[in-house]
Protein backbone atom coordinates (compact mmCIF):
# COMPACT_ATOMS: atom_id res chain seq x y z
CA UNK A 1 93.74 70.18 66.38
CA UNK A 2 96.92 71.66 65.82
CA UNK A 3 100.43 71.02 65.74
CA UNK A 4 100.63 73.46 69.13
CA UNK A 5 98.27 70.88 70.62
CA UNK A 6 100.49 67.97 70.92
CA UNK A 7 102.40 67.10 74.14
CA UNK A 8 104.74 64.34 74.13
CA UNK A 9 105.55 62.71 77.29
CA UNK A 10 108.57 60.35 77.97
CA UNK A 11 108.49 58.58 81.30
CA UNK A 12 111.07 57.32 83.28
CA UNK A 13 114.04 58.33 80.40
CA UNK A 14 117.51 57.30 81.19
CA UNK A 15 119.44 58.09 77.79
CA UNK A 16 120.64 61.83 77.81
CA UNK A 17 121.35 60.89 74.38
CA UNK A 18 118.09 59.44 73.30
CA UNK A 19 116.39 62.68 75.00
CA UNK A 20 118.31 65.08 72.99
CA UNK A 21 117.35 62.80 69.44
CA UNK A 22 113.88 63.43 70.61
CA UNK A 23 114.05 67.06 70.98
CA UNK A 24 115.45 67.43 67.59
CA UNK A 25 112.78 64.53 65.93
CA UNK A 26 109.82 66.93 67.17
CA UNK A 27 111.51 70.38 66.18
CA UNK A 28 111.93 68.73 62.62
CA UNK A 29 108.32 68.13 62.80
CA UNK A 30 107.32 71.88 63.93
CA UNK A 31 106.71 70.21 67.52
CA UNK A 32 107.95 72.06 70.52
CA UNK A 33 105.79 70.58 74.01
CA UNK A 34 108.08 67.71 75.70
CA UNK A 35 107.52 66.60 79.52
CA UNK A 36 109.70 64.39 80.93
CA UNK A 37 108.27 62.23 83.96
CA UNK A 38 110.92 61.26 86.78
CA UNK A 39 113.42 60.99 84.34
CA UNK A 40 116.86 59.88 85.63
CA UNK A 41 119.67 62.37 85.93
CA UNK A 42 120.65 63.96 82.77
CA UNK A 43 124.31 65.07 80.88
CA UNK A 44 123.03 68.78 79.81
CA UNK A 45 126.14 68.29 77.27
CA UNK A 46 124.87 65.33 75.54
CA UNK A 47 121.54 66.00 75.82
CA UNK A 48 122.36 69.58 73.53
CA UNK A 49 124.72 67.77 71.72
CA UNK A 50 122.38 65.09 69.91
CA UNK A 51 119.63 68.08 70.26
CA UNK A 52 121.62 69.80 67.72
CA UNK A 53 119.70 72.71 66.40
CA UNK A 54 116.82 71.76 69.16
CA UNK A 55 118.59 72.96 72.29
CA UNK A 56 115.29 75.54 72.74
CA UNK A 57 112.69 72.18 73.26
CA UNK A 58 115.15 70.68 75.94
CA UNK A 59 115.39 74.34 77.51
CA UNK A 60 111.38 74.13 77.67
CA UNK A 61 110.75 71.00 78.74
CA UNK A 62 108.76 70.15 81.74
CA UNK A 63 109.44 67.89 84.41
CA UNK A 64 106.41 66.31 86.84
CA UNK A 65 106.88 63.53 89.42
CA UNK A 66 104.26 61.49 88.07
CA UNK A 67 102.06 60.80 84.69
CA UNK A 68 98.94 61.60 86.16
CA UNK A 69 100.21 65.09 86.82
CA UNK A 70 101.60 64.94 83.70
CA UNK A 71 98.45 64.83 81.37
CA UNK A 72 95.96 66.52 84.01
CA UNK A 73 95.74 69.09 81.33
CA UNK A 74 94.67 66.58 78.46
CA UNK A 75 91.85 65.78 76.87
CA UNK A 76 92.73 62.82 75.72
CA UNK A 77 96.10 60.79 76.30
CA UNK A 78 97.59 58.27 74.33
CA UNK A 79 99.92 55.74 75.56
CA UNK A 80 102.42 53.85 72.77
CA UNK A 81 103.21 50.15 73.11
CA UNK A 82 103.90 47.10 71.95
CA UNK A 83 102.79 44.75 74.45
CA UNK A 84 100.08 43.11 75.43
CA UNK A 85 98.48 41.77 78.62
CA UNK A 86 95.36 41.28 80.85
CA UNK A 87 95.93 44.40 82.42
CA UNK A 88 97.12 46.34 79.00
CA UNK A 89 94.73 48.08 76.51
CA UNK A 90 92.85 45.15 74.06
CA UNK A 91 93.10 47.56 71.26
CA UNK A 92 95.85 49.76 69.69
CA UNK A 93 96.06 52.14 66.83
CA UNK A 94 99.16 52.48 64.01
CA UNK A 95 100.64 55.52 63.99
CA UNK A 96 98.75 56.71 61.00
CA UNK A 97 95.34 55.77 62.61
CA UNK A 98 96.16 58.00 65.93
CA UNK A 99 97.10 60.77 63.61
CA UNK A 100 93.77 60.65 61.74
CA UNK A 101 92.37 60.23 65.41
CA UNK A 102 93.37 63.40 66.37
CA UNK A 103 92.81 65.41 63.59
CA UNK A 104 89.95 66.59 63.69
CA UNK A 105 89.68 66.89 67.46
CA UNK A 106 90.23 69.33 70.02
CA UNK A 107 93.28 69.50 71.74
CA UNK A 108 94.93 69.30 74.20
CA UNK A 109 96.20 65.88 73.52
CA UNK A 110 99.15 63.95 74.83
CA UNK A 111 101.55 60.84 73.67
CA UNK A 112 103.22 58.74 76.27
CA UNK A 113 106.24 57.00 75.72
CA UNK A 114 108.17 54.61 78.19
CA UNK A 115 111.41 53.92 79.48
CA UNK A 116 114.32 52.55 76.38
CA UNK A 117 114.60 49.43 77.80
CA UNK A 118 111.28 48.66 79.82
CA UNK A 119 108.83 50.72 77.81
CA UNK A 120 105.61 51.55 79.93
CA UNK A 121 105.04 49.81 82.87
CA UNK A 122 101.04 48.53 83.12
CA UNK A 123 100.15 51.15 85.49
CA UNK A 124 101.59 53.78 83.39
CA UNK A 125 99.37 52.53 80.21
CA UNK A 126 96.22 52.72 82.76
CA UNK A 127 96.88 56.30 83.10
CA UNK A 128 96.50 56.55 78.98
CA UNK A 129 92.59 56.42 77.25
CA UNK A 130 94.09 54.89 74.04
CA UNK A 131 96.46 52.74 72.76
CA UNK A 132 99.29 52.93 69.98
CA UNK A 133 101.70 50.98 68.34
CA UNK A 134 104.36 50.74 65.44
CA UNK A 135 103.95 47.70 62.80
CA UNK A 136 107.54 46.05 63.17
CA UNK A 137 108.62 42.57 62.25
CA UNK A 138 108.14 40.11 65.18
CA UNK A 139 111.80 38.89 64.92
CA UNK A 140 112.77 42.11 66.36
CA UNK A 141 109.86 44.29 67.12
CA UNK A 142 111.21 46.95 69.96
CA UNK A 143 112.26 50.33 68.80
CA UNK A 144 114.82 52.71 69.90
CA UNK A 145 112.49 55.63 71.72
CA UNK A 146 113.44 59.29 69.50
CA UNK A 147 113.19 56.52 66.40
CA UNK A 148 109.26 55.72 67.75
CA UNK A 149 109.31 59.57 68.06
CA UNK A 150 110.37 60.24 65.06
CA UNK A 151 107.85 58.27 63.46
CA UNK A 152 105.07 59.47 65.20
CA UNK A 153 106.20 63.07 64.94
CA UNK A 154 106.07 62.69 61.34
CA UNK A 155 102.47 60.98 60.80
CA UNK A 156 101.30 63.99 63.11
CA UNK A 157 102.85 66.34 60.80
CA UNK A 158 101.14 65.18 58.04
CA UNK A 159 98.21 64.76 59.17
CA UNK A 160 97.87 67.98 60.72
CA UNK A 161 99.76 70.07 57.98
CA UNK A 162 95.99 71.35 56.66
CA UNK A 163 95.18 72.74 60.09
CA UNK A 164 98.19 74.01 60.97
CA UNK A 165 96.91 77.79 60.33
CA UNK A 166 93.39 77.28 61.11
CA UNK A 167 92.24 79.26 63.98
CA UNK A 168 91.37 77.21 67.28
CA UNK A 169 87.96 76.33 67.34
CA UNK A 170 85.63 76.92 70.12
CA UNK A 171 84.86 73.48 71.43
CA UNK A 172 86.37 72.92 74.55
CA UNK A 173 86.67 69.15 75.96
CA UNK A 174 87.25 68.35 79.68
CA UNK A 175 90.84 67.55 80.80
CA UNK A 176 91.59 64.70 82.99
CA UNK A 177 91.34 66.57 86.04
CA UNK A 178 87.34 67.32 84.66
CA UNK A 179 86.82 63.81 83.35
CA UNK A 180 88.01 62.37 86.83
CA UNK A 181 85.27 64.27 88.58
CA UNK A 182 82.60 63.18 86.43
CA UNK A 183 83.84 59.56 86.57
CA UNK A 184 83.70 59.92 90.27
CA UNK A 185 79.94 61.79 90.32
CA UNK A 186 79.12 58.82 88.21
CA UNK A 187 79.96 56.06 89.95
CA UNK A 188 79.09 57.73 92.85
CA UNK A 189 75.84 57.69 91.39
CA UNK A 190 75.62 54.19 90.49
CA UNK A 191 76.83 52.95 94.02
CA UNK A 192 73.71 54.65 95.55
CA UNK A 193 71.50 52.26 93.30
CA UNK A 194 73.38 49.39 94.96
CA UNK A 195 75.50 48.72 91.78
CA UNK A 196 78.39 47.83 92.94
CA UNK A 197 77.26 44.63 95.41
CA UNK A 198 80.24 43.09 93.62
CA UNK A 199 84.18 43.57 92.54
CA UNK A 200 84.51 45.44 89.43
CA UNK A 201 84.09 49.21 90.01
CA UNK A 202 88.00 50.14 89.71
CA UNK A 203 87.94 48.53 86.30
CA UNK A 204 84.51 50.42 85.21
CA UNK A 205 85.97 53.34 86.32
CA UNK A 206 88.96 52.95 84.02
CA UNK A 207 86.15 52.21 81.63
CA UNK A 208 84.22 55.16 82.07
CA UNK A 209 87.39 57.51 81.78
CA UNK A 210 88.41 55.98 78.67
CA UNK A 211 84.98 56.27 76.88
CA UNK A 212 84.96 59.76 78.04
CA UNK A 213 88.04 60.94 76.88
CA UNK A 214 87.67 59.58 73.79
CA UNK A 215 84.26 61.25 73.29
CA UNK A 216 85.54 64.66 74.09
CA UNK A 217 82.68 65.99 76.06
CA UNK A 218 83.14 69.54 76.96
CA UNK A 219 82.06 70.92 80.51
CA UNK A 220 78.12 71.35 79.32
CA UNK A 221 77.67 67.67 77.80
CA UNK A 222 79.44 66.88 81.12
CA UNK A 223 76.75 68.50 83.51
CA UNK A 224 74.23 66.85 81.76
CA UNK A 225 75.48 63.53 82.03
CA UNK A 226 76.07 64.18 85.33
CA UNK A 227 72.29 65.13 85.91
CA UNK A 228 71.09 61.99 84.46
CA UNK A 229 72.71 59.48 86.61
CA UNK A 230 71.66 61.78 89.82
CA UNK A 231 68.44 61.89 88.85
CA UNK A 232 68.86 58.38 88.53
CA UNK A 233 70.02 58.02 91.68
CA UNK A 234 67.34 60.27 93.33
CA UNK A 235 64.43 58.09 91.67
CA UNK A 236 66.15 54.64 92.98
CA UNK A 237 66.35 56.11 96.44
C-alpha cells in the first residue's frame, strides 16, 4: 500500500475548526484523500484558517450522505474507537498495529472517524471490518478528533515511508460494493441448505464481510468461493 491509498473519513463533523486541523495533520503526513459524511454546515473561513498551508485537501474533499457510500470503494475499512459494547467490535488494534496492518496490503483502504463529541455511533462501526483505538489514560481517555488524526496520520507515515515509491502492485482486492455481493451469493447459498431455521443471519453476514475484507480476496478468489457454496447448494438440493 501506499500513502495515495489511504482515505480518511470523518462522519457527522461539526467543528469547522477541528476539520481544517485535520486537513493540515494529513498534508503534514503527505496525505491528501478526506471525505466528510453529512457533516454539519461549515465556516469556509475557519475551516482555511486552521487548514493553514492545507487549504488544497479541504478544496478536494468529498462529501457523501452516508458511510456506506462512503467506503463502497474500499477494500477494507477501519473504524477508530474507544468504546465498547455488545453491538461494537470485540477486538481493536493501536495505531501502530493498523499501520503494520496495512502495509503490506493492497489498497484502497479507509479510516473512519466519528463525531467530536459522540464519536461513532454503533451502526456506523458496523459499517467498518476492523477496529482501532488510541492507548490513553482511563481518567480521561477521549481525544480531540485532528489530535486522533494526527496520530494516526503519523504511524501511517511511518509505516508506509518504504513503499511510498514502489510501484502499485497488481493484486487487486474486492471493494465493498464486490464483497457485499459475495456475502449475499453466500448466504444465499446457505439459506437454500435450510441454514438459517433460526435468528442469526444479519450477524453472520456482518461476519462474513468482515472476514472477507480482511482477507483481501480479489475478484478470482471471489468466484471461486462463490462456486463452492453453490455447488454446495446444488448437491443439498
Amino acid at each position: 500500500m501506499v500513502l495515495s491509498d489511504l482515505i480518511f473519513i470523518l462522519c457527522r463533523p461539526s467543528e469547522p475548526g477541528n476539520t481544517g486541523a485535520v486537513c493540515r495533520a494529513l498534508k503534514n503526513m503527505g496525505l491528501s484523500r478526506l471525505r466528510l459524511v453529512d457533516p454539519a454546515p461549515m465556516d469556509e473561513g475557519l475551516v482555511r484558517s486552521r487548514a493553514v498551508h492545507a487549504g488544497d485537501v479541504w478544496e478536494q474533499a468529498q462529501v457523501f450522505d452516508t458511510l456506506e457510500a462512503a467506503v463502497e470503494d474500499c477494500s477494507l475499512v477501519i473504524g477508530t474507537t474507544r468504546r465498547r459494547g455488545r453491538r461494537r467490535k470485540s477486538i481493536t488494534m493501536t495505531p501502530r498495529e493498523a499501520a503494520s496492518c496495512l502495509r503490506d496490503r493492497p489498497g484502497p483502504a479507509a479510516l473512519v472517524f466519528g463525531n467530536e463529541r459522540t464519536g461513532l455511533e454503533d451502526r456506523e462501526l458496523n459499517f467498518c471490518n476492523l477496529a482501532s483505538h488510541i492507548p490513553a489514560d482511563g481518567a480521561f481517555p477521549s481525544l480531540n478528533l485532528s489530535h486522533a488524526v494526527q496520530i494516526y496520520a503519523y504511524e501511517l507515515f511511518i509505516a508506509l515511508a518504504s513503499a511510498r515509491d514502489e510501484p502499485r502492485g497488481r493484486w487487486d482486492p474486492l471493494d465493498q460494493v464486490r464483497i457485499n455481493a459475495l456475502v449475499h451469493s453466500v448466504s444465499a447459498s446457505l439459506e437454500s441448505l435450510g441454514f438459517y431455521r433460526h435468528p442469526g443471519r444479519e450477524d453472520q453476514e456482518g461476519f462474513l464481510r468482515d472476514i472477507f475484507s480482511r482477507a483481501a480476496l480479489n475478484a478470482g478468489e471471489a468466484r471461486y468461493l462463490e462456486n463452492i457454496f453453490s455447488k454446495m447448494a446444488r448437491l443439498g438440493r
